[in-house]
PDB file of N, CA and C in Angstrom:
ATOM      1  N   UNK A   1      29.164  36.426   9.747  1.00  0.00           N
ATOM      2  CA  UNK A   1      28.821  37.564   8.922  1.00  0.00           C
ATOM      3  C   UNK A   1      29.868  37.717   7.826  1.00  0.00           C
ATOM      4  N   UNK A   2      29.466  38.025   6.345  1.00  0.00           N
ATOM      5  CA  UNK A   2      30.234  37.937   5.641  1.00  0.00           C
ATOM      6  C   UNK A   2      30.683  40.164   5.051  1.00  0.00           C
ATOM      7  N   UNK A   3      31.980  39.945   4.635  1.00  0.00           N
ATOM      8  CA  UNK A   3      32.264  41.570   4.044  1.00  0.00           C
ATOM      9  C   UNK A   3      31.526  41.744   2.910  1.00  0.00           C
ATOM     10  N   UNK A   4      30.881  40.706   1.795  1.00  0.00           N
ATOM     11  CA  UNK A   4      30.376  41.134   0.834  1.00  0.00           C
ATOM     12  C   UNK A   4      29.407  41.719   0.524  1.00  0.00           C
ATOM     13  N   UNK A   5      29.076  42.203  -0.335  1.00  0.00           N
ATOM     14  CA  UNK A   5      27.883  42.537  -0.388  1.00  0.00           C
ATOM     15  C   UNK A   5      27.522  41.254  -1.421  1.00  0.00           C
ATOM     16  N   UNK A   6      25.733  41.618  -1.553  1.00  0.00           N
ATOM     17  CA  UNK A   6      25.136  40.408  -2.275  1.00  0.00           C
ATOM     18  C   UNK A   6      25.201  41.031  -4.000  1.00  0.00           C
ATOM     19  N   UNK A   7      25.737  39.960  -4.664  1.00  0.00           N
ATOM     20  CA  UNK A   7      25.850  40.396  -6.370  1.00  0.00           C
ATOM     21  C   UNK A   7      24.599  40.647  -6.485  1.00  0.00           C
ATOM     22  N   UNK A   8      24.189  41.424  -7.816  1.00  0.00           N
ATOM     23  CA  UNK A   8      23.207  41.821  -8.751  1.00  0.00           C
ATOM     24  C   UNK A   8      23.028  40.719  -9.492  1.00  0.00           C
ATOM     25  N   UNK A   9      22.301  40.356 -10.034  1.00  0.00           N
ATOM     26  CA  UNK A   9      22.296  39.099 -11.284  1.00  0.00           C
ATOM     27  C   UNK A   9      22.399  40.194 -12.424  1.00  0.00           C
ATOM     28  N   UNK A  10      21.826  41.256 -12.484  1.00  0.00           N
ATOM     29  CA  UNK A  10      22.269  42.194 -13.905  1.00  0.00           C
ATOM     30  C   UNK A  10      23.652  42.416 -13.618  1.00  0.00           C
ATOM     31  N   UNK A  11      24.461  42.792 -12.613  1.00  0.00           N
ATOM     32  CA  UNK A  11      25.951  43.237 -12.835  1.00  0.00           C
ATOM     33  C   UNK A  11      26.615  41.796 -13.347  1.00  0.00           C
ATOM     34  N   UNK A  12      26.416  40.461 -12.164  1.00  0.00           N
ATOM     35  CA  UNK A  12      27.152  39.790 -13.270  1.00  0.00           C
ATOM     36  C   UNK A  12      27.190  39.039 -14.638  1.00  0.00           C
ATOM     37  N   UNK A  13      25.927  39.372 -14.876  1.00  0.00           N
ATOM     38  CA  UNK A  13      25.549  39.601 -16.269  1.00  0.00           C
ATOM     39  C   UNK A  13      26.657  40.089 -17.527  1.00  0.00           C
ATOM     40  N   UNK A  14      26.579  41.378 -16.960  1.00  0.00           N
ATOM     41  CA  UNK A  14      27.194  42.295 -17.383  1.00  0.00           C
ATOM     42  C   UNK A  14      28.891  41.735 -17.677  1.00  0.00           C
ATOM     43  N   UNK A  15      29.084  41.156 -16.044  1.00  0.00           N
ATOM     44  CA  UNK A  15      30.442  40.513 -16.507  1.00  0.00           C
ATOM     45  C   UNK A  15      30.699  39.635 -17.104  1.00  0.00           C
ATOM     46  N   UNK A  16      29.949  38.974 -17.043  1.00  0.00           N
ATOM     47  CA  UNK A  16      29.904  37.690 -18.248  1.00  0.00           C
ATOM     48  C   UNK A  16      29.772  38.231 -19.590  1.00  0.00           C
ATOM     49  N   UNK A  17      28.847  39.319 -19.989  1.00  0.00           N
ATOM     50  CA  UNK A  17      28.854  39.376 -21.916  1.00  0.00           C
ATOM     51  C   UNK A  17      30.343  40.214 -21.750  1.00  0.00           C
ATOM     52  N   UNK A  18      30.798  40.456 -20.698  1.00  0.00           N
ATOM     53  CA  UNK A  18      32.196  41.803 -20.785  1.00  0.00           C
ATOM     54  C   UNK A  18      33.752  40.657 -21.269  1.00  0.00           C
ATOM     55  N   UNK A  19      33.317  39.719 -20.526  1.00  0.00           N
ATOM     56  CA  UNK A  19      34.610  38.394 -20.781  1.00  0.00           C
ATOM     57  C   UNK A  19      33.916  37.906 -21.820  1.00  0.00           C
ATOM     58  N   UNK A  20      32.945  37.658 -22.391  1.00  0.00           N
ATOM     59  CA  UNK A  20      33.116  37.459 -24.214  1.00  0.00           C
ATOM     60  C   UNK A  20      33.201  38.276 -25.051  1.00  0.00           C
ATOM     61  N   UNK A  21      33.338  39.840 -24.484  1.00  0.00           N
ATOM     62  CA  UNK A  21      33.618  40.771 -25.844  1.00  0.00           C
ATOM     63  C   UNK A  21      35.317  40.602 -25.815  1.00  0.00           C
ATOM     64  N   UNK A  22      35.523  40.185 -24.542  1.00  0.00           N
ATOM     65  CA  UNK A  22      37.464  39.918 -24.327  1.00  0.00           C
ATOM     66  C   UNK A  22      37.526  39.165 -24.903  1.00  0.00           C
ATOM     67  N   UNK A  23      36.643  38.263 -24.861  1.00  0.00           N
ATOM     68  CA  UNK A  23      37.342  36.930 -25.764  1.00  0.00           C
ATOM     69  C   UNK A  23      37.411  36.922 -26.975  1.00  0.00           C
ATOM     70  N   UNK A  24      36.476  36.828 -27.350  1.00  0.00           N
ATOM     71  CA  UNK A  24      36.139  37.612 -28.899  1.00  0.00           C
ATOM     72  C   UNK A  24      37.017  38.663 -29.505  1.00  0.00           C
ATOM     73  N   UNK A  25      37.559  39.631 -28.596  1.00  0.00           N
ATOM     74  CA  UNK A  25      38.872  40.257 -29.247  1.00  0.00           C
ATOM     75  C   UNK A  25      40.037  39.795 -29.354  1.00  0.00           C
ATOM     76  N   UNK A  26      40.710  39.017 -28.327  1.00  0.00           N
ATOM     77  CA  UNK A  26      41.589  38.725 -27.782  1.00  0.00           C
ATOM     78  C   UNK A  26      41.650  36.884 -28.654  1.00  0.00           C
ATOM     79  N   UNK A  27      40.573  36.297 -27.864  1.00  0.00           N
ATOM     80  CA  UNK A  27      40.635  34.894 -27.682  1.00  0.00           C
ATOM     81  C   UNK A  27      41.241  34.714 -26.383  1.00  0.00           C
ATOM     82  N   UNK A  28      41.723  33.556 -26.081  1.00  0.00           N
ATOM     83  CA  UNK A  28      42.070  33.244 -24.825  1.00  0.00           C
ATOM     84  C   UNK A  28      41.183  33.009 -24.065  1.00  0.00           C
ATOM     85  N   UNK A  29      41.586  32.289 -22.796  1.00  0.00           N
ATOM     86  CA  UNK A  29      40.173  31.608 -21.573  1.00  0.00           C
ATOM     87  C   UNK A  29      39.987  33.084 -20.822  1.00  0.00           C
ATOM     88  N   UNK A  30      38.359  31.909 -20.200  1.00  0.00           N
ATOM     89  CA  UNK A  30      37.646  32.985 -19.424  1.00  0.00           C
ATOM     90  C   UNK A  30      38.498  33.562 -18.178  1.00  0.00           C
ATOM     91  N   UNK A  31      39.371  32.808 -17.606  1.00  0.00           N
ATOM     92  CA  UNK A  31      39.958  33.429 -16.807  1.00  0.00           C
ATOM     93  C   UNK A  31      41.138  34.467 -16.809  1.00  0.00           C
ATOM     94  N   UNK A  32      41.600  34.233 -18.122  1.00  0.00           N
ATOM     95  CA  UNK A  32      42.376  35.631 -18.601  1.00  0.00           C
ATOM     96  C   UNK A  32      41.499  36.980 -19.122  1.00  0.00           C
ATOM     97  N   UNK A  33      40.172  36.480 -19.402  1.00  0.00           N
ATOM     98  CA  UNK A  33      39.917  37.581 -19.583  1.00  0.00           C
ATOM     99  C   UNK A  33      39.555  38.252 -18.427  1.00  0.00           C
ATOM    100  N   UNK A  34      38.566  37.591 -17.418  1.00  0.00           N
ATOM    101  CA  UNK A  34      38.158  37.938 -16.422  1.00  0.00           C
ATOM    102  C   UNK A  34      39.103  39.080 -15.929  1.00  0.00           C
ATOM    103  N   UNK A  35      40.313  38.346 -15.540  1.00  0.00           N
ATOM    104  CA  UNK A  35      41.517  38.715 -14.906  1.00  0.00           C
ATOM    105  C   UNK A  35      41.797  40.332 -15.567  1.00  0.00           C
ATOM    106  N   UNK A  36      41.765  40.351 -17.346  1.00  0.00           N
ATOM    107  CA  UNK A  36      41.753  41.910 -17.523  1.00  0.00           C
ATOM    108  C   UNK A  36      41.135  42.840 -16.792  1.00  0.00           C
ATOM    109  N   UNK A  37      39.930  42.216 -16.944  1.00  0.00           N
ATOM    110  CA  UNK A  37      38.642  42.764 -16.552  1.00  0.00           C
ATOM    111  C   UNK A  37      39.151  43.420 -14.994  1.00  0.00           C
ATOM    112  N   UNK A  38      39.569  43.012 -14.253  1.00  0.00           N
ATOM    113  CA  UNK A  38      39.706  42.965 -13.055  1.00  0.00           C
ATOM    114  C   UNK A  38      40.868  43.658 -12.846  1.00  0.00           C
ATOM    115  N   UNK A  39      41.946  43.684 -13.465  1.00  0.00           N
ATOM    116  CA  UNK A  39      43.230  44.640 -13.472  1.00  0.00           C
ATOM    117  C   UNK A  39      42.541  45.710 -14.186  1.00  0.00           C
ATOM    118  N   UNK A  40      42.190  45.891 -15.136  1.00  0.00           N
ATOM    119  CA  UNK A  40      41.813  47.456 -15.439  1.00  0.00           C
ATOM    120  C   UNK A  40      40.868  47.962 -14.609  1.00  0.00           C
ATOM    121  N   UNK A  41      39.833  47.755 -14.174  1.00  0.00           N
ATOM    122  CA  UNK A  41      39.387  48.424 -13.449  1.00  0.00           C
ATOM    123  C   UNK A  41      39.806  48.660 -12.330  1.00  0.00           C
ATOM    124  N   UNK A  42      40.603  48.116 -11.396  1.00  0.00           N
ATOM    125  CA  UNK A  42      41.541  48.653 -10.349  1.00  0.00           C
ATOM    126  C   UNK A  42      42.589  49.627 -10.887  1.00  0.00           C
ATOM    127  N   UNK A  43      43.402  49.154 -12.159  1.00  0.00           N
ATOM    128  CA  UNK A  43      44.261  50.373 -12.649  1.00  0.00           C
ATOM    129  C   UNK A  43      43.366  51.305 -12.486  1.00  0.00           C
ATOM    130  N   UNK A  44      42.159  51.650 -13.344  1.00  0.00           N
ATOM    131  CA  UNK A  44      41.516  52.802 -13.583  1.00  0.00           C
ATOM    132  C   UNK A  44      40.870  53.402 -12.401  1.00  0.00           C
ATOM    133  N   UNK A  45      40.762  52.622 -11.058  1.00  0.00           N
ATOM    134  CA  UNK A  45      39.896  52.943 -10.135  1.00  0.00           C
ATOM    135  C   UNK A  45      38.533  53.024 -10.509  1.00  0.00           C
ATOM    136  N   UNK A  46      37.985  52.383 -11.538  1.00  0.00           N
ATOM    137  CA  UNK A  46      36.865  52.132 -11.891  1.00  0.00           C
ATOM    138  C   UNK A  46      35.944  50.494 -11.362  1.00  0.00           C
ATOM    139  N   UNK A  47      34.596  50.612 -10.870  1.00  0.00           N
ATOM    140  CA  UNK A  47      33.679  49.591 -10.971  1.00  0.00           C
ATOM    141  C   UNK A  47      34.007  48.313 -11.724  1.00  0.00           C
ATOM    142  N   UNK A  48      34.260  47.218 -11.035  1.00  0.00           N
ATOM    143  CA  UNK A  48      34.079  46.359 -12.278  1.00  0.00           C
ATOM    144  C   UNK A  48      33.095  46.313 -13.518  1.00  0.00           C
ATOM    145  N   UNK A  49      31.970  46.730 -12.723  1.00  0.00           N
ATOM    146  CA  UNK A  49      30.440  46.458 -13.146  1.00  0.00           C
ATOM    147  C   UNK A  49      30.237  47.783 -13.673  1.00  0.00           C
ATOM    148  N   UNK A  50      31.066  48.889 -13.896  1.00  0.00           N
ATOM    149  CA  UNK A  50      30.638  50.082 -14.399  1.00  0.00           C
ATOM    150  C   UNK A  50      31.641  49.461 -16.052  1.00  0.00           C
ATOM    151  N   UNK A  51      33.011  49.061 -15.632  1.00  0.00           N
ATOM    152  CA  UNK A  51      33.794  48.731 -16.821  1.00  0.00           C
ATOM    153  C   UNK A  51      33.061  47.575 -17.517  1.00  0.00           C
ATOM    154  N   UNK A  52      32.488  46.798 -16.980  1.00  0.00           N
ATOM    155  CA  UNK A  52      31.696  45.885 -17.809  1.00  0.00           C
ATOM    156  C   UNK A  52      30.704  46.604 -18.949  1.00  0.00           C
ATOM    157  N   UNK A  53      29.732  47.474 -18.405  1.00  0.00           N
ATOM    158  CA  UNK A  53      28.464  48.151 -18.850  1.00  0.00           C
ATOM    159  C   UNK A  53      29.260  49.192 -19.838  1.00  0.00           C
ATOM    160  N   UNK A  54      29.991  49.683 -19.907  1.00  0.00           N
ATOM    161  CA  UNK A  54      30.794  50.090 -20.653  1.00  0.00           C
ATOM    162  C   UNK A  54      31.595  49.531 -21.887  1.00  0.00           C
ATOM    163  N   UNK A  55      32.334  48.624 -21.451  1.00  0.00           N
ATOM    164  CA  UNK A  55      32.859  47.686 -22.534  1.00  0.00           C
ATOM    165  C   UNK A  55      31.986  47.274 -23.451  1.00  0.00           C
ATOM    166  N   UNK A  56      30.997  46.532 -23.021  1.00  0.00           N
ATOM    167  CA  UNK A  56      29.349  46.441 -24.041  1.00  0.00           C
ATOM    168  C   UNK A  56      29.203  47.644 -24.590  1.00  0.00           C
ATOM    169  N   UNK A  57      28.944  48.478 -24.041  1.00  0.00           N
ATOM    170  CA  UNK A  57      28.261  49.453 -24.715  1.00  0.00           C
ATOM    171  C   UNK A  57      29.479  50.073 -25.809  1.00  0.00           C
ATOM    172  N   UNK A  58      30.191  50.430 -25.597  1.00  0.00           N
ATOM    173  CA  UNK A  58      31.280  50.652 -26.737  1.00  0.00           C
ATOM    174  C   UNK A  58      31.445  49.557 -28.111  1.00  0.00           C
ATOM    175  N   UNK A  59      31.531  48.212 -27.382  1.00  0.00           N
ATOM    176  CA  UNK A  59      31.643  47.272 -28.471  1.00  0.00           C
ATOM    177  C   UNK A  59      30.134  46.645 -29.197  1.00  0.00           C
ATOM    178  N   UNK A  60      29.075  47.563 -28.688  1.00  0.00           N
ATOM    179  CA  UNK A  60      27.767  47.697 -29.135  1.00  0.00           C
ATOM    180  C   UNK A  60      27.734  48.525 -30.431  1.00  0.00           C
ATOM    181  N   UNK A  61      28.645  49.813 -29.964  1.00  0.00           N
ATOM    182  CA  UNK A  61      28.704  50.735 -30.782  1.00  0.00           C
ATOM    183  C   UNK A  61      27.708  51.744 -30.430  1.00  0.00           C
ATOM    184  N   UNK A  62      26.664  51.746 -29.605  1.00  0.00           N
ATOM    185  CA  UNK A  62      25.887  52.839 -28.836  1.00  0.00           C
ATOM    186  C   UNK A  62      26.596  54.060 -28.523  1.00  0.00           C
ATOM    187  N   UNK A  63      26.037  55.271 -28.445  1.00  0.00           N
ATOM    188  CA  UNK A  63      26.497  56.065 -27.352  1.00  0.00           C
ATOM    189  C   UNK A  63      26.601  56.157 -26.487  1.00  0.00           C
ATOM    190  N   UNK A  64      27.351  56.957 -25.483  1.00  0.00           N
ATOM    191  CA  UNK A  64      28.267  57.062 -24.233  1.00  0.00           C
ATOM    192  C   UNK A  64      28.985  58.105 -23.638  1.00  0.00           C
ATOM    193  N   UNK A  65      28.540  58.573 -22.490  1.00  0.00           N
ATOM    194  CA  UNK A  65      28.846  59.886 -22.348  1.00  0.00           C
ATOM    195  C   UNK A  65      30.060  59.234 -21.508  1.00  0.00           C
ATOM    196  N   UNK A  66      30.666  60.757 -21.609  1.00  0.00           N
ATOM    197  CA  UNK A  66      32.577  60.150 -21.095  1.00  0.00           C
ATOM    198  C   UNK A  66      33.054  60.116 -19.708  1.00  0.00           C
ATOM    199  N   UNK A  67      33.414  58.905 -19.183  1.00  0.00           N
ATOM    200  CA  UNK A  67      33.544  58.597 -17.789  1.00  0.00           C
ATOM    201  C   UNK A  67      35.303  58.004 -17.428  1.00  0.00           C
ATOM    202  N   UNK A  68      35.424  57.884 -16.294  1.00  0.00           N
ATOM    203  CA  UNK A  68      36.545  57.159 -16.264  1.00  0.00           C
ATOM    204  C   UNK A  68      36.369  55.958 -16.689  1.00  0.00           C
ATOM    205  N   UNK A  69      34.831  55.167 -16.751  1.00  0.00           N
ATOM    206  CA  UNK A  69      35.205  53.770 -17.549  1.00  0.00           C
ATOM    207  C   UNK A  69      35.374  53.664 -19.164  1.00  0.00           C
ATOM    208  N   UNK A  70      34.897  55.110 -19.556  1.00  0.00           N
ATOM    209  CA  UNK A  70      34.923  54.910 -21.224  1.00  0.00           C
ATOM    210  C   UNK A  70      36.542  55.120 -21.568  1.00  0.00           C
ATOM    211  N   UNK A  71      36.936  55.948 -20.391  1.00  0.00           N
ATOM    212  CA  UNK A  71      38.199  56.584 -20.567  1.00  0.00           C
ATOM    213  C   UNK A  71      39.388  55.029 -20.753  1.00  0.00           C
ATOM    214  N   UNK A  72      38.830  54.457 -19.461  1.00  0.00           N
ATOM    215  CA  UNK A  72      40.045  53.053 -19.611  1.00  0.00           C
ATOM    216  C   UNK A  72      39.493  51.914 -20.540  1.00  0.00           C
ATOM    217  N   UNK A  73      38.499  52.247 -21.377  1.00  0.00           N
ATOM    218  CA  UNK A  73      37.575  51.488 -22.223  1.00  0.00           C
ATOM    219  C   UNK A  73      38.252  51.672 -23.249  1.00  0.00           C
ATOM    220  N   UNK A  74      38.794  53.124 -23.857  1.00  0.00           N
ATOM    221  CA  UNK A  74      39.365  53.541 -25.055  1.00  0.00           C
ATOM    222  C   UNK A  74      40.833  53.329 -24.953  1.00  0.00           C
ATOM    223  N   UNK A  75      41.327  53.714 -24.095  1.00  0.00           N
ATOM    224  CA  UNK A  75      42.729  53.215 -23.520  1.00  0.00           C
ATOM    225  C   UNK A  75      43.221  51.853 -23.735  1.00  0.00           C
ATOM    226  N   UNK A  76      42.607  50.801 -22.552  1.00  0.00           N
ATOM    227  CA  UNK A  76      42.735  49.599 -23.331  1.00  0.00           C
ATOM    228  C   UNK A  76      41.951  48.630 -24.137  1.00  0.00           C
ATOM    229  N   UNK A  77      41.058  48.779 -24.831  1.00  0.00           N
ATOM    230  CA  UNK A  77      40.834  47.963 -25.977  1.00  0.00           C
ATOM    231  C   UNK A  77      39.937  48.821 -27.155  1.00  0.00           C
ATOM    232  N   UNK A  78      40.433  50.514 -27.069  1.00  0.00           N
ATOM    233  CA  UNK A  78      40.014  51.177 -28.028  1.00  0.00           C
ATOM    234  C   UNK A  78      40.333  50.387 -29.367  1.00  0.00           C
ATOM    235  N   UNK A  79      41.501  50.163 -29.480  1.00  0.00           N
ATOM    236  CA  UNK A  79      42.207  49.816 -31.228  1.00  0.00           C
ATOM    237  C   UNK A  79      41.909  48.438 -31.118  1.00  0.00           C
ATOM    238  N   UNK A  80      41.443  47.274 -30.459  1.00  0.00           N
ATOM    239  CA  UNK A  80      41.081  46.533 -30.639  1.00  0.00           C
ATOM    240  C   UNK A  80      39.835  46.137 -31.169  1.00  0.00           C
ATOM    241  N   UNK A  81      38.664  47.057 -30.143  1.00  0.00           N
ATOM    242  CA  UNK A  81      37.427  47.485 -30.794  1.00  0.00           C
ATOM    243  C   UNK A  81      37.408  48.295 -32.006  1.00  0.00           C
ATOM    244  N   UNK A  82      38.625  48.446 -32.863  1.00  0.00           N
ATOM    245  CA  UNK A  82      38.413  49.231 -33.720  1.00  0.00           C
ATOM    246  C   UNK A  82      38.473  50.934 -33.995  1.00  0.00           C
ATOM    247  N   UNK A  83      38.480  51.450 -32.643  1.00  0.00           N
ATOM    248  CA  UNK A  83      38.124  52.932 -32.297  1.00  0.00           C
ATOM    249  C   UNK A  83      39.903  53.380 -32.110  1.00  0.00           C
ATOM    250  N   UNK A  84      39.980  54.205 -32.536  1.00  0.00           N
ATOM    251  CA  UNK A  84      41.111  55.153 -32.710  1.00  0.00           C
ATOM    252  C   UNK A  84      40.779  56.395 -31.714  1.00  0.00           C
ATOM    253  N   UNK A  85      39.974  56.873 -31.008  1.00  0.00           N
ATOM    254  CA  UNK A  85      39.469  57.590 -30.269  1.00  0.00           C
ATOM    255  C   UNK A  85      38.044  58.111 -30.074  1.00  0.00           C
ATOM    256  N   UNK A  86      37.751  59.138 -29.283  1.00  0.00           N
ATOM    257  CA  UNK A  86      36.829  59.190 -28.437  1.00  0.00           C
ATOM    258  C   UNK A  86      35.137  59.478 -29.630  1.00  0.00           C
ATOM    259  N   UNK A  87      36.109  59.675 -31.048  1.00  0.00           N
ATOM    260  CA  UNK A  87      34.880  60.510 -31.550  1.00  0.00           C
ATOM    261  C   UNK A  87      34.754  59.126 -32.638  1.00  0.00           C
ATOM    262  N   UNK A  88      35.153  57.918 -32.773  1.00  0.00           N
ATOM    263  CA  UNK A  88      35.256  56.786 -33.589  1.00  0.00           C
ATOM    264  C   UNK A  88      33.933  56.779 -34.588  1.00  0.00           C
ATOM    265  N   UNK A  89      33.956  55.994 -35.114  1.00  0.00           N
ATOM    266  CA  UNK A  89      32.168  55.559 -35.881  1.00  0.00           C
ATOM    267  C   UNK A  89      31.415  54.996 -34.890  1.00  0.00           C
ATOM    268  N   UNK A  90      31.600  54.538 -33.726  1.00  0.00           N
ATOM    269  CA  UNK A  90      30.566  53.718 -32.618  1.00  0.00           C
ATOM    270  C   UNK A  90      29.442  55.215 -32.272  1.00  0.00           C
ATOM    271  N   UNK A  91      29.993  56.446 -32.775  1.00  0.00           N
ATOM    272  CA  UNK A  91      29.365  57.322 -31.965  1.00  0.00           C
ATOM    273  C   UNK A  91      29.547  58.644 -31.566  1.00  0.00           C
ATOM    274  N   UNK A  92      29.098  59.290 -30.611  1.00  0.00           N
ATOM    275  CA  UNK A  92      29.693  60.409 -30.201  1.00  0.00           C
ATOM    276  C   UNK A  92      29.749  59.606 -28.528  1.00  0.00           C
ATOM    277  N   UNK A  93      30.916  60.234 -27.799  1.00  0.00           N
ATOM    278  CA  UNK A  93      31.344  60.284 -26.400  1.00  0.00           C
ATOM    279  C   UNK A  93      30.806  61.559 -26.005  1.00  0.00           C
ATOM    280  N   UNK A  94      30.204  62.136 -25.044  1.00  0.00           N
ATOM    281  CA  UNK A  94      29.387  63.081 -24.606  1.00  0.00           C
ATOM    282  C   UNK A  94      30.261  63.621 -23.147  1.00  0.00           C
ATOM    283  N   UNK A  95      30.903  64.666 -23.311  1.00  0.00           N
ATOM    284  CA  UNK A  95      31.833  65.209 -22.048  1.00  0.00           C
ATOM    285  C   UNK A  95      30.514  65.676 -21.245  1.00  0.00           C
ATOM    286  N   UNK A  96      30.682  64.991 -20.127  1.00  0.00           N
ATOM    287  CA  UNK A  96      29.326  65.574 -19.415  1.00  0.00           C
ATOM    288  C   UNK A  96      29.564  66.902 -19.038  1.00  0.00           C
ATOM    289  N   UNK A  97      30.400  67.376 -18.431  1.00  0.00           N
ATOM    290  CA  UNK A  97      31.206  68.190 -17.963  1.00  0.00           C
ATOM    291  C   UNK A  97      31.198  69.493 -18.694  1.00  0.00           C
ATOM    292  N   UNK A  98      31.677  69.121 -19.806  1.00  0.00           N
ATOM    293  CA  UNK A  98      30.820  70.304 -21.179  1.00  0.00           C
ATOM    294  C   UNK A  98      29.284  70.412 -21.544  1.00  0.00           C
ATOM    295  N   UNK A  99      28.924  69.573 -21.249  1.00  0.00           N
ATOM    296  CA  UNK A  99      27.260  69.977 -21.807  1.00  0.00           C
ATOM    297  C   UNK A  99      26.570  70.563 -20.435  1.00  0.00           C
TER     298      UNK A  99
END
């Protein structure tokens, strides 16, 4: 019997376009990016697969209501994506919490 659970093919999806928006910012191999991928969301206590769906969606430029993954989304690769904060040109961030 194994501890895992069985992947999504949409989550690792997700991680895969998430390590080419790294790359694409950054450059560097897939396994450094991965590896971000994978330290921030433990820093943040966030989903891999929530920080993935996130990272896209920010570097989509869509809207996004505000979570702990947008939070470590803007944190680390806000100024890379371009965004200076929460209210950038990608959008409005939506405090759920307030609405």
């Amino acid at each position: 019997m194994t501890d895992r659970l069985p992947e999504s093919p949409a989550s690792r999806t997700h991680v895969d376009i998430a390590t080419g928006v790294l790359i694409g910012i950054h450059g560097g191999s897939v396994a450094d990016a991965i590896d971000e991928l994978f330290t921030t969301a433990r820093k943040h206590r966030v989903s891999l697969f929530e920080l993935s769906r996130t990272l896209i969606t920010v570097a989509e430029g869509r809207d996004i209501e505000r979570s702990s993954a947008t939070d470590a989304v803007f944190e680390v690769w806000g100024s890379a994506l371009g965004r200076r904060g929460a209210e950038a040109t990608f959008g409005s961030v939506t405090d759920s919490a307030a609405v």
